[in-house]
C-alpha atoms as a PDB file:
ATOM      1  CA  UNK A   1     204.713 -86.724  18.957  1.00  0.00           C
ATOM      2  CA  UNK A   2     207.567 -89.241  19.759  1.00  0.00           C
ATOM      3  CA  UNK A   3     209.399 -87.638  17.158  1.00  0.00           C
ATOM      4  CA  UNK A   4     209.295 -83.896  18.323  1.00  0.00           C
ATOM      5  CA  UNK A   5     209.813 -85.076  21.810  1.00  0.00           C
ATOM      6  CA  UNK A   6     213.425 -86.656  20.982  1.00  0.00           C
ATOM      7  CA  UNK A   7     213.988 -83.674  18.850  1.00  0.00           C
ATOM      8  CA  UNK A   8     213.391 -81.056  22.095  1.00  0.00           C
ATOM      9  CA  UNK A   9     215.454 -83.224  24.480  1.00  0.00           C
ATOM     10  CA  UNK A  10     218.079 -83.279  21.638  1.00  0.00           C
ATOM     11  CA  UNK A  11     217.667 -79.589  21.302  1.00  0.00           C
ATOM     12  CA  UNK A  12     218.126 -79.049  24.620  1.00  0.00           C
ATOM     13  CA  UNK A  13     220.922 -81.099  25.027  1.00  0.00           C
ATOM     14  CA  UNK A  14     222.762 -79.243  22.728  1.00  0.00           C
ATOM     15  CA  UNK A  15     222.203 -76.194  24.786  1.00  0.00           C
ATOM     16  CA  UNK A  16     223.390 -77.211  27.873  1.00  0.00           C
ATOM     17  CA  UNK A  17     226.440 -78.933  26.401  1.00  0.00           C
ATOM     18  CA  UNK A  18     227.495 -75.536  24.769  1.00  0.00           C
ATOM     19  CA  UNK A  19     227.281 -73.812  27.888  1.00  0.00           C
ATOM     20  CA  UNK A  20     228.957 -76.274  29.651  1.00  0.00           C
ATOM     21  CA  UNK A  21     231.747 -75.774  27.474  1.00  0.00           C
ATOM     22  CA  UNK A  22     231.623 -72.040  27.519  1.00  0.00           C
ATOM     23  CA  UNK A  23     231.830 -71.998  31.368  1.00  0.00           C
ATOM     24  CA  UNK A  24     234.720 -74.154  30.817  1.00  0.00           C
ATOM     25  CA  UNK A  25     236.379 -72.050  28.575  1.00  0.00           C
ATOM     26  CA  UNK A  26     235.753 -68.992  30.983  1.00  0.00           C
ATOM     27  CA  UNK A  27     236.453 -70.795  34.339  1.00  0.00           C
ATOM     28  CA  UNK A  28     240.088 -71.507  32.510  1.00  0.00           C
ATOM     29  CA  UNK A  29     240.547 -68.043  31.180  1.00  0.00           C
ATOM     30  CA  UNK A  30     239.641 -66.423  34.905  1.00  0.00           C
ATOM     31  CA  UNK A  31     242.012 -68.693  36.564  1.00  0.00           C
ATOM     32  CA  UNK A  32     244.634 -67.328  34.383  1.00  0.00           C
ATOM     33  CA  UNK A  33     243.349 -63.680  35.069  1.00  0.00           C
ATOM     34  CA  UNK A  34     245.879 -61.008  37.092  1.00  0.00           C
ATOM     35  CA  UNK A  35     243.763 -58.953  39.599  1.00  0.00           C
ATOM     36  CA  UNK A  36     246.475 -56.507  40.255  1.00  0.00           C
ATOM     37  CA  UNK A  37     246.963 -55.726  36.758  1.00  0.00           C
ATOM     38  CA  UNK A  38     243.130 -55.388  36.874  1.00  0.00           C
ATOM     39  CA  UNK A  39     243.403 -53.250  39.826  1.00  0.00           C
ATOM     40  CA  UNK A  40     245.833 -50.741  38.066  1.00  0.00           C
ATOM     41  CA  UNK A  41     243.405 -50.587  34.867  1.00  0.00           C
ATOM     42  CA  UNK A  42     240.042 -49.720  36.826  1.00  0.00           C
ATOM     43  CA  UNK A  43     240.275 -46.628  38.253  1.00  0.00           C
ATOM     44  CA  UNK A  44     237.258 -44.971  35.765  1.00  0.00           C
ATOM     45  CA  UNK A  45     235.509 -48.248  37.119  1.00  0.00           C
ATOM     46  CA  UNK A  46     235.952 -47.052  40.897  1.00  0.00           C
ATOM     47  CA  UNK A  47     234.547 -43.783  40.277  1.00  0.00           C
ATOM     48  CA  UNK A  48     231.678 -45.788  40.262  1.00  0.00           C
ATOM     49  CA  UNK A  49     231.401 -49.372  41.247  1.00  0.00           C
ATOM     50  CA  UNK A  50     233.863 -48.426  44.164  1.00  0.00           C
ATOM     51  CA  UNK A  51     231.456 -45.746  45.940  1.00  0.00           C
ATOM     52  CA  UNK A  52     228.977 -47.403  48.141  1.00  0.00           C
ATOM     53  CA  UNK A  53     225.184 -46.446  46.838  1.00  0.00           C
ATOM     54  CA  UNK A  54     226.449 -44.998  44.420  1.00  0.00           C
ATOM     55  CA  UNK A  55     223.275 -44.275  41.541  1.00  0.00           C
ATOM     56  CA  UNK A  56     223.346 -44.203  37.782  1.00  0.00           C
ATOM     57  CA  UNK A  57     222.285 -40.624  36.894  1.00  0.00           C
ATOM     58  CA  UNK A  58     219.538 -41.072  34.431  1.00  0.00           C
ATOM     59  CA  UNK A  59     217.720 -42.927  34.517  1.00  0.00           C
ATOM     60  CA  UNK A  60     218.134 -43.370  38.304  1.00  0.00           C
ATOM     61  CA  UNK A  61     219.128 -46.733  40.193  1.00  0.00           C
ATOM     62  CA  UNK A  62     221.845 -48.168  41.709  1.00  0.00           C
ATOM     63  CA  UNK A  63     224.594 -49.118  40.668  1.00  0.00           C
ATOM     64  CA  UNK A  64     225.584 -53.053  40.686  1.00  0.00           C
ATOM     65  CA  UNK A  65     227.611 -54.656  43.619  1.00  0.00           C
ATOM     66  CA  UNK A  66     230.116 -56.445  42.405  1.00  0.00           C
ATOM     67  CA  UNK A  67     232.216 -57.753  45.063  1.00  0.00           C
ATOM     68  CA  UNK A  68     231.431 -61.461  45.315  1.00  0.00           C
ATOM     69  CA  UNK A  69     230.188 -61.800  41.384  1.00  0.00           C
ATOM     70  CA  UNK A  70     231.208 -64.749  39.620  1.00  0.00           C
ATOM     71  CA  UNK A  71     234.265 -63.417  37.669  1.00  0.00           C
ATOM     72  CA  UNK A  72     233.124 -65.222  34.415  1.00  0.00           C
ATOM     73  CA  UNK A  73     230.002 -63.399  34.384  1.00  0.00           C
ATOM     74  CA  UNK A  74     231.193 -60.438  34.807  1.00  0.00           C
ATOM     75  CA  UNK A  75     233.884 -60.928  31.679  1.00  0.00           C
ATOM     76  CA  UNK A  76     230.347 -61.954  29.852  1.00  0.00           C
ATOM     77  CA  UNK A  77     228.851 -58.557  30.731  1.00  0.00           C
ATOM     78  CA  UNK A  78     231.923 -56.272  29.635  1.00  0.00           C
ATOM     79  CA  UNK A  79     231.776 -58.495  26.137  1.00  0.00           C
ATOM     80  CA  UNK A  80     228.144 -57.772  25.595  1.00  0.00           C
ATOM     81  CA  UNK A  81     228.474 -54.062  26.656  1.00  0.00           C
ATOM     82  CA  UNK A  82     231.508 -53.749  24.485  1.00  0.00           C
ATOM     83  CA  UNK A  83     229.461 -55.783  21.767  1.00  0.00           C
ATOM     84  CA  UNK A  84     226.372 -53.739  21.956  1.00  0.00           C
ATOM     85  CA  UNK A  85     224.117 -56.415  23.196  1.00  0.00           C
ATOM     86  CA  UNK A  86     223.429 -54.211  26.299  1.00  0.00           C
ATOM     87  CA  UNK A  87     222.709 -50.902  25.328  1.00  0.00           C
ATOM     88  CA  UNK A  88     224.536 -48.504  28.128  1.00  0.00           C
ATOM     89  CA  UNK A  89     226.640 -45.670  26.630  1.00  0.00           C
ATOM     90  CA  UNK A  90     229.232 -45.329  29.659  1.00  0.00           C
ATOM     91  CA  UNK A  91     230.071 -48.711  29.827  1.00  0.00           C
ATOM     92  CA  UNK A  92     230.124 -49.260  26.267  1.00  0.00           C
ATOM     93  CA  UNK A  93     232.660 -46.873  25.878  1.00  0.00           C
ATOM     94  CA  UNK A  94     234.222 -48.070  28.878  1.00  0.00           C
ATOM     95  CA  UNK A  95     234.359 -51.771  27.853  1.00  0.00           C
ATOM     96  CA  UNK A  96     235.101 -50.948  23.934  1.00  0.00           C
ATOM     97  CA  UNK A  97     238.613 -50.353  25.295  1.00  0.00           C
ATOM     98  CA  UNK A  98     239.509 -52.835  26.474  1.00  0.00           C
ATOM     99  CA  UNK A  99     240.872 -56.290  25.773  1.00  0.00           C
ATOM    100  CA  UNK A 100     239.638 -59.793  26.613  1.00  0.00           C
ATOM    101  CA  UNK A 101     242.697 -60.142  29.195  1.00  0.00           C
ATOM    102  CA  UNK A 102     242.122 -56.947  30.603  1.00  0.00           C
ATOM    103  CA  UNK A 103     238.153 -57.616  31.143  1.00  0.00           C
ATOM    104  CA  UNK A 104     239.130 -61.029  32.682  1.00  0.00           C
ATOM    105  CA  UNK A 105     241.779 -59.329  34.956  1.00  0.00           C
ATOM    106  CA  UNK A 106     239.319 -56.116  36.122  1.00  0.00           C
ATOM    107  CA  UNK A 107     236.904 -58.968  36.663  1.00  0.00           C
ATOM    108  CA  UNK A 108     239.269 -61.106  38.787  1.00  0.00           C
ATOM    109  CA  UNK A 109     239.934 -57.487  40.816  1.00  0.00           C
ATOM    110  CA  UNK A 110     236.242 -56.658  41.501  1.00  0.00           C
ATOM    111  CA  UNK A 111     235.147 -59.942  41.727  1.00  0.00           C
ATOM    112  CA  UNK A 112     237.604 -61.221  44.778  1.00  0.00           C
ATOM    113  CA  UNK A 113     236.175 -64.755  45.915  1.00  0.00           C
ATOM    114  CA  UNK A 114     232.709 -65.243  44.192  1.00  0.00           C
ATOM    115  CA  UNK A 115     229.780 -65.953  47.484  1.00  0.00           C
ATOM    116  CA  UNK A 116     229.699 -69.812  48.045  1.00  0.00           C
ATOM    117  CA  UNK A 117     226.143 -71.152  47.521  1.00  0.00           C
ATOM    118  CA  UNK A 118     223.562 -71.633  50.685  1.00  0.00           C
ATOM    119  CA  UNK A 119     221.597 -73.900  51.669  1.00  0.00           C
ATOM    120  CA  UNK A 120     217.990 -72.359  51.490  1.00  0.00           C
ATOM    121  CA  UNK A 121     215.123 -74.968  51.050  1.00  0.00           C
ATOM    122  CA  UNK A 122     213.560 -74.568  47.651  1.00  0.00           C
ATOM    123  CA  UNK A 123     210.277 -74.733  49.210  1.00  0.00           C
ATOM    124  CA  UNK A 124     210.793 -71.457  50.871  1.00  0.00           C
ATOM    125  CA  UNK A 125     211.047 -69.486  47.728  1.00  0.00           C
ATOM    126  CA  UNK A 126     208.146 -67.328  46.791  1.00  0.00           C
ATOM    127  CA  UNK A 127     206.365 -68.935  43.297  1.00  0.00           C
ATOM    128  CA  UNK A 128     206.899 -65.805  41.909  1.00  0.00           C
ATOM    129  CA  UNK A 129     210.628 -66.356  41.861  1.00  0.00           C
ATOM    130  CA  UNK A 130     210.375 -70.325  41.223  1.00  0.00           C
ATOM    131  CA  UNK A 131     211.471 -69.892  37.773  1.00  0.00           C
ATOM    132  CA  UNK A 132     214.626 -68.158  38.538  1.00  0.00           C
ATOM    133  CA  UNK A 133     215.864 -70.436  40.982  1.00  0.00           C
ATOM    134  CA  UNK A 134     216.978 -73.103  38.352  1.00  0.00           C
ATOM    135  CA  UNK A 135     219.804 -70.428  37.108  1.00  0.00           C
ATOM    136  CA  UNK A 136     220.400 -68.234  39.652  1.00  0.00           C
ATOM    137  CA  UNK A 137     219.773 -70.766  42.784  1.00  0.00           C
ATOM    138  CA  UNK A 138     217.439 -70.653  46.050  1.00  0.00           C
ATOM    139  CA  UNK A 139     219.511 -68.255  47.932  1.00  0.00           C
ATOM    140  CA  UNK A 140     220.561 -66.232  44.737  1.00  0.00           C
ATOM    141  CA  UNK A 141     223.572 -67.700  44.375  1.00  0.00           C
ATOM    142  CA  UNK A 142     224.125 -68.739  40.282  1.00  0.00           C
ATOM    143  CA  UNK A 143     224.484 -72.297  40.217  1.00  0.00           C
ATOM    144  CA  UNK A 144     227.087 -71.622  37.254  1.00  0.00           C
ATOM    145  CA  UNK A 145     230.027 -69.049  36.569  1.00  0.00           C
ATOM    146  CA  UNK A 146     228.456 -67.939  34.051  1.00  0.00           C
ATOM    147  CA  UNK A 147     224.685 -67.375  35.548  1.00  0.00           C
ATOM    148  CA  UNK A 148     224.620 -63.702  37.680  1.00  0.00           C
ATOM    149  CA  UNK A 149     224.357 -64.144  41.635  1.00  0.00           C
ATOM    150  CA  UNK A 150     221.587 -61.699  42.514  1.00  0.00           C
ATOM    151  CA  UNK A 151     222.033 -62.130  46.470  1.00  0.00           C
ATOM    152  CA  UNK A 152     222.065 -59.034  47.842  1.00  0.00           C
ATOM    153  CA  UNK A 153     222.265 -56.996  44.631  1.00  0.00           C
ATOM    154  CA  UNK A 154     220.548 -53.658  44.558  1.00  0.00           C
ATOM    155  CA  UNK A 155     216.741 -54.167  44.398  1.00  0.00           C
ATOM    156  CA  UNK A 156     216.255 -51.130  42.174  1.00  0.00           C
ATOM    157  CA  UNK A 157     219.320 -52.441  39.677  1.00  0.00           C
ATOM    158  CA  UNK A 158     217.388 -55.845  39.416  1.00  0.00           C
ATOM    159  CA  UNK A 159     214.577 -53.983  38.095  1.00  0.00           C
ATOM    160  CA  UNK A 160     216.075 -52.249  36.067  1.00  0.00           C
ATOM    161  CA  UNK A 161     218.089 -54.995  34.609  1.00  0.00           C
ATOM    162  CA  UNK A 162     214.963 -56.777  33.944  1.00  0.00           C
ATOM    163  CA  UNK A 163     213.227 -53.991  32.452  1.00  0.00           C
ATOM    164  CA  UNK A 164     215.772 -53.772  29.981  1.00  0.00           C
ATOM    165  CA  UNK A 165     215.713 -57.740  29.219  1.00  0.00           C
ATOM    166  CA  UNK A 166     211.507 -57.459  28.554  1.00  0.00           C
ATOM    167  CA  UNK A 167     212.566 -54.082  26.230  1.00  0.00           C
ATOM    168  CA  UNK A 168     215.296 -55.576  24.538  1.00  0.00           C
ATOM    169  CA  UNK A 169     217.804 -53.000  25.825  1.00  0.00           C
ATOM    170  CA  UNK A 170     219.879 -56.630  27.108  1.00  0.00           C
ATOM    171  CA  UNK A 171     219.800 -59.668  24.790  1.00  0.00           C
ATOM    172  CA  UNK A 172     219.704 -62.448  25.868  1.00  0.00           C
ATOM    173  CA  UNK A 173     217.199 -65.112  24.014  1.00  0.00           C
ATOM    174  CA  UNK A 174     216.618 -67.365  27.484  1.00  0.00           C
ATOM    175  CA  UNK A 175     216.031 -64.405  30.047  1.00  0.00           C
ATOM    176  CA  UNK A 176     213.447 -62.501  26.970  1.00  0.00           C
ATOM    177  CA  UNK A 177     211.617 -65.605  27.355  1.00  0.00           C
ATOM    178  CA  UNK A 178     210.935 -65.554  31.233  1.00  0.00           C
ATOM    179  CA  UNK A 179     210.814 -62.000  31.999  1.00  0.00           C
ATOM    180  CA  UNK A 180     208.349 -61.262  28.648  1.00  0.00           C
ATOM    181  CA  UNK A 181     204.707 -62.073  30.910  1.00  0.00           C
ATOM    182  CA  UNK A 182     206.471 -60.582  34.138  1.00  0.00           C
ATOM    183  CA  UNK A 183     203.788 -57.755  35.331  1.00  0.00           C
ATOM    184  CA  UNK A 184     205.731 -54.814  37.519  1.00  0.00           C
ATOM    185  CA  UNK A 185     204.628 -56.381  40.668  1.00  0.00           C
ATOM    186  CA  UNK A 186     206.175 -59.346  39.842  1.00  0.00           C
ATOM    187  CA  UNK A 187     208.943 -58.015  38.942  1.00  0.00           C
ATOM    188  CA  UNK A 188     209.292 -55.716  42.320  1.00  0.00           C
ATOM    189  CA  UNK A 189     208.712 -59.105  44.067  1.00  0.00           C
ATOM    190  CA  UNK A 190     211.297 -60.393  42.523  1.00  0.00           C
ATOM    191  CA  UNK A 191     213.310 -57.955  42.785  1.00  0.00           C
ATOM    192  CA  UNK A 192     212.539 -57.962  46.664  1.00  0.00           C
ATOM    193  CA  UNK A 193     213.117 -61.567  47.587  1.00  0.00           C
ATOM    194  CA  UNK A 194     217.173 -61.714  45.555  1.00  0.00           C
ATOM    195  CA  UNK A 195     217.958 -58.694  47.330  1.00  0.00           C
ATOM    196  CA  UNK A 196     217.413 -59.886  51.015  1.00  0.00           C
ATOM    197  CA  UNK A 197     219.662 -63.020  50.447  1.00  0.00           C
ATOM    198  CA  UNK A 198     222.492 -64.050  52.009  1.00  0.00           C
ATOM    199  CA  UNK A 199     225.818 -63.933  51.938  1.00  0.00           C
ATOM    200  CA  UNK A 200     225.298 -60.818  49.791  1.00  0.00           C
ATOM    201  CA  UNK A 201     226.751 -58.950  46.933  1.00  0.00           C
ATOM    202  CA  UNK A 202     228.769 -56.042  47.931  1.00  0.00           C
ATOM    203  CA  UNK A 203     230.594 -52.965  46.562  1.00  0.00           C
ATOM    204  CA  UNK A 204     234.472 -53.115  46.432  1.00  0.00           C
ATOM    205  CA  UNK A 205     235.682 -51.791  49.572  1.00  0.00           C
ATOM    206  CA  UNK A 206     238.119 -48.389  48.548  1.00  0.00           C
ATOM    207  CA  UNK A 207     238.413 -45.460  50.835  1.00  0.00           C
ATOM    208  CA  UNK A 208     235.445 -42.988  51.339  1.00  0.00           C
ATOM    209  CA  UNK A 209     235.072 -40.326  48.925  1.00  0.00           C
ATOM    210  CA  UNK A 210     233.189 -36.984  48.718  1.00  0.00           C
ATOM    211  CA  UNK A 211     231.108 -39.121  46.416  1.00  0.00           C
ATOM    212  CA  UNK A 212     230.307 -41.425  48.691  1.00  0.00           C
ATOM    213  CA  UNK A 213     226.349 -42.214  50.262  1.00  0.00           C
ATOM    214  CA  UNK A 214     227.773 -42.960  53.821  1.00  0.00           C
ATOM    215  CA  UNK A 215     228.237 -39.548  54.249  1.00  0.00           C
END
């Protein structure tokens, strides 16, 4: 029993070392990253990460606010859209262009200042959502660069983006292993609680199009 014990702890240990060094790695790639060149190289992206409420056709939800993202993450997303590991056929062919400088300057563009972390009690957080707070923080804030802030974020795209995790549309071994005994209720409170927190997520501010759902 000893024996298996040191073995997890090791195991684990491992883990969090590697990501500690990956955020490292990404933290020191971002703060080399050139938002107006990522500026000049998003305009596809704007058509529709720039239009407030703007919804994915089919299947229907909203798409993600970025502004306030932690840069780092979203450079993680763009690899495993370009990679395949999320299975989306716009933004795979929209990522599969593009190099790891550009993703880490459009990210830097979108991105702008990443939300600072609150100071919501723990104790305050529905059980449901107990689990999550560990990665992505009380107020919804991730606690690292490379962990998704979900304050604010679209409660329909949080769905979704689960969904996809418990289908295996989005790999990603540590998320499949939470969200696999999530019922849809859970899920929708889940969903329900990120998406009221603040300082929230918000789309890039651009001028108003004929696109857009302020109209």
């Amino acid at each position: 029993m000893g024996s298996r014990m040191r073995s997890g702890a090791l195991s684990a240990a491992l883990v969090f070392g590697a990501l500690a060094s990956l955020s490292l790695q990404a933290q020191e790639a971002v703060a080399k990253a050139d938002p107006v060149h990522g500026k000049a190289i998003s305009y596809t992206c704007l058509g529709c990460h720039g239009v407030p409420g703007y919804k994915n056709a089919y299947p229907n939800y909203s798409v993600p606010e970025l502004k306030g993202q932690h840069p780092e993450y979203l450079v993680s997303a763009l690899k495993e859209y370009k990679s395949g590991e999320r299975s989306h056929i716009t933004m795979h062919s929209q990522a599969e262009e593009l190099s790891e400088q550009d993703m880490t300057d459009i990210a830097a563009y979108f991105a702008g200042t990443p939300l600072p972390a609150g100071h919501r009690d723990p104790a305050q957080v529905p059980p449901v959502a107990s689990l999550c707070v560990s990665c992505h923080g009380a107020d919804g804030v991730g606690i690292t660069p490379l962990y998704p802030t979900l304050a604010g974020q679209h409660a329909d795209y949080i769905v979704r983006a689960l969904d996809e995790y418990q289908k295996g549309a989005r790999k990603n071994l540590i998320m499949a292993t939470f969200v696999t005994k999530l019922t849809a209720e859970q899920i929708d409170a889940l969903a329900d609680y990120f998406s009221k927190q603040e300082p929230a997520l918000q789309a890039l501010p651009r001028a108003s199009t004929r696109f857009s759902a302020a109209q």
